[in-house]
Protein backbone atom coordinates (compact mmCIF):
# COMPACT_ATOMS: atom_id res chain seq x y z
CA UNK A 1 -16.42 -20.05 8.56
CA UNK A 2 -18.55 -20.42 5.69
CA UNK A 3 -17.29 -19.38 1.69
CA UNK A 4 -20.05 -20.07 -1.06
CA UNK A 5 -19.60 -19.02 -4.32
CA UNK A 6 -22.64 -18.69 -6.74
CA UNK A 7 -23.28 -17.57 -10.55
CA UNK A 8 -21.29 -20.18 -12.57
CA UNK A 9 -23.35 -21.67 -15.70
CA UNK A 10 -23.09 -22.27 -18.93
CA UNK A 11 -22.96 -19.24 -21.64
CA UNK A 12 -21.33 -19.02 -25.60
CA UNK A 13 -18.32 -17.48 -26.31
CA UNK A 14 -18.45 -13.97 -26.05
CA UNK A 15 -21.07 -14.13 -23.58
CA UNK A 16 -20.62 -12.68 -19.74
CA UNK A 17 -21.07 -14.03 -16.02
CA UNK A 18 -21.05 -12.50 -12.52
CA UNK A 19 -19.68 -15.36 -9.94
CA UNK A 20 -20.31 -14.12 -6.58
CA UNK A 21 -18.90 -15.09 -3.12
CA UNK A 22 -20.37 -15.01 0.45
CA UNK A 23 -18.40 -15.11 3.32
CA UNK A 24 -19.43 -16.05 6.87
CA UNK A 25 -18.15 -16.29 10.08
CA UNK A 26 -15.08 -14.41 9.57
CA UNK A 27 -14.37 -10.39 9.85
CA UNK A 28 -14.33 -9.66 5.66
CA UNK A 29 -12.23 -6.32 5.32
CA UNK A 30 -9.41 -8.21 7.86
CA UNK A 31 -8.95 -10.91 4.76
CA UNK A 32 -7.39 -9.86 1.09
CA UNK A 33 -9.53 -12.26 -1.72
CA UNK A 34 -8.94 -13.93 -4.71
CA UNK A 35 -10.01 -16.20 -7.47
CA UNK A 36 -8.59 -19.30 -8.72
CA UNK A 37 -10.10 -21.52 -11.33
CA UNK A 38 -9.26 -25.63 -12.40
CA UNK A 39 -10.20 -26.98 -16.01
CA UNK A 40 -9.83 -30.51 -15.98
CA UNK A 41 -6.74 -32.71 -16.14
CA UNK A 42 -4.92 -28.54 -15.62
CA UNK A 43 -3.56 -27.31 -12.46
CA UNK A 44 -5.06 -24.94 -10.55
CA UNK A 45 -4.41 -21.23 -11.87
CA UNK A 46 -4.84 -18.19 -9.51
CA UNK A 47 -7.35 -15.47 -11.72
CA UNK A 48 -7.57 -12.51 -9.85
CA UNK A 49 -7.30 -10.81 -6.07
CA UNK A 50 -8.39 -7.88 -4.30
CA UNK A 51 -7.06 -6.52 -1.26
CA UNK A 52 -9.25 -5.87 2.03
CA UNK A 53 -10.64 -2.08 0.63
CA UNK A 54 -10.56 -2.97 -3.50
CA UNK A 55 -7.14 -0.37 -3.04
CA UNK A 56 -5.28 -3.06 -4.63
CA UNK A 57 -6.32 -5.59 -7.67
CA UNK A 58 -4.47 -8.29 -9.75
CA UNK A 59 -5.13 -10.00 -12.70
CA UNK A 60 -3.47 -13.30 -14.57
CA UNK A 61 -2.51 -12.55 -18.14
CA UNK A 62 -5.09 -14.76 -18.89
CA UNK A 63 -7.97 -12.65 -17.94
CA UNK A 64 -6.80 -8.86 -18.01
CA UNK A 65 -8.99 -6.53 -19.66
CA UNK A 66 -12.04 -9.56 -19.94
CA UNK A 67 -12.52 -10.00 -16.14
CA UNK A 68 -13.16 -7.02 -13.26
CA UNK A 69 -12.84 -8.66 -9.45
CA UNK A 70 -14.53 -6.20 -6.51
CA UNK A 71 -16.19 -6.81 -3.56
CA UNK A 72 -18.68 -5.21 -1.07
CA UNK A 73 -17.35 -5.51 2.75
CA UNK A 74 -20.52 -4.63 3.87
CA UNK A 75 -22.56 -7.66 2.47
CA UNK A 76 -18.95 -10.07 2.82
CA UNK A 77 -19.57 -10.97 -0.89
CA UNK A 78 -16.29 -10.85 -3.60
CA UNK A 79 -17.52 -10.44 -6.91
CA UNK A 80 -16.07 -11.67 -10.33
CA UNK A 81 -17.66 -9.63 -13.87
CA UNK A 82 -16.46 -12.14 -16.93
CA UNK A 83 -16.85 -10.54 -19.95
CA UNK A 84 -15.70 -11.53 -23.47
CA UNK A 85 -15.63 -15.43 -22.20
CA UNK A 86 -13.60 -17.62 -24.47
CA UNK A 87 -14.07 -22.07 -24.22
CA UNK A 88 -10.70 -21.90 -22.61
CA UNK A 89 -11.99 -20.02 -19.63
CA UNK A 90 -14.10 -23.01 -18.65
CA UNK A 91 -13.35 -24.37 -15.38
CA UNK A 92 -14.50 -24.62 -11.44
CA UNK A 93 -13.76 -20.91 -10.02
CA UNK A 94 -13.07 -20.69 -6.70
CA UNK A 95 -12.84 -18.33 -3.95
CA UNK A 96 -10.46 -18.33 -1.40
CA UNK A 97 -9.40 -16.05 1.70
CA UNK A 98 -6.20 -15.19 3.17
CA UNK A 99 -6.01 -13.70 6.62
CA UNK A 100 -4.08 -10.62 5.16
CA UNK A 101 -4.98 -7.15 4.21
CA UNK A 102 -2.61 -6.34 1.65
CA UNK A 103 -1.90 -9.97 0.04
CA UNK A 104 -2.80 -9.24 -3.30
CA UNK A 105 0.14 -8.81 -5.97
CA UNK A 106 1.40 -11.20 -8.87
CA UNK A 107 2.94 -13.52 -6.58
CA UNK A 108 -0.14 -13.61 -4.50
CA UNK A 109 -2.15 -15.73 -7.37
CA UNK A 110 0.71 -18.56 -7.05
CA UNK A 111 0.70 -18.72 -3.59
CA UNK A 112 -2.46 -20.70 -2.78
CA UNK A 113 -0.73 -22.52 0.51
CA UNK A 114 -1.45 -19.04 1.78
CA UNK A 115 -5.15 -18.93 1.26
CA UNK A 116 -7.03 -19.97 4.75
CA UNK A 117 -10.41 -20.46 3.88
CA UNK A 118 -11.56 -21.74 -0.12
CA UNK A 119 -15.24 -22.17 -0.97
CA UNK A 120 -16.83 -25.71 -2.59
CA UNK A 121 -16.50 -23.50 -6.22
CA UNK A 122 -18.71 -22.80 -8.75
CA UNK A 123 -18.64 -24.11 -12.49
CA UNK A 124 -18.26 -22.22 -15.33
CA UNK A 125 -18.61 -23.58 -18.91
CA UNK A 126 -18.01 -21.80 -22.09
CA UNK A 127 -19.47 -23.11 -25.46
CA UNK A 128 -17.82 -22.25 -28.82
C-alpha cells in the first residue's frame, strides 16, 4: 500500500491550497480518510475526515468554515481545499487511512492509533 500526498507549498496569509492524496494498493471506498497536520515542537492535531462515500465529514475547530475535505473513489485521491490560510496553519499535513467505512466523527480526529496506513506528508507554510 502506497499513500502520497501532494500540493503543500508556501502561500501568504489569506491565500489558498489544494493538498491531494493518492492511494494505492488498497480498495479506497472500504477505508474512511482523514487529515492530520504537525507544526513543529506541537503535537500532532487531527484536521478533518471523510467517510468511505463523502456521506459523512468532520472538521477541528481549527479549520471549520476555511477548509473543505472530499475525495474521488474512483481516482483513490482525498482532497483538502484550504482557504483563508492563517501562519498558524503551517505544518506537515498528512493523510492517513483507517480500514473503516464510517470512522469519521469528532472522536475520530483524536484517535490516530486507529489510522492503518499514513502517507510521508506534505508541507504547508503560511507567510504573514
Amino acid at each position: 500500500v502506497q499513500v502520497v500526498e501532494s500540493g503543500g507549498g508556501l502561500v501568504q496569509a489569506g491565500g489558498s491550497l489544494r493538498l491531494s492524496c493518492t492511494a494505492s494498493g488498497l480498495r479506497f471506498d472500504d477505508y474512511s480518510m482523514s487529515w492530520f497536520r504537525q507544526a513543529p515542537g506541537k503535537e500532532r492535531e487531527g484536521v478533518s475526515c471523510i467517510s468511505w462515500n463523502g456521506g459523512s465529514t468532520y472538521y477541528s475547530d481549527s479549520v471549520k468554515g476555511r477548509f473543505t475535505i472530499s475525495r474521488d473513489n474512483a481516482k483513490g485521491t482525498l482532497y483538502l481545499e484550504m482557504n483563508s490560510l492563517k501562519p498558524e496553519d503551517t505544518a506537515m499535513y498528512y493523510c492517513a487511512a483507517v480500514g473503516s467505512r464510517g470512522f469519521c466523527a469528532g472522536s475520530s480526529l483524536s484517535r490516530s492509533s486507529k489510522y492503518t496506513y499514513w502517507g510521508q506528508g506534505t508541507q504547508v507554510t503560511v507567510s504573514s
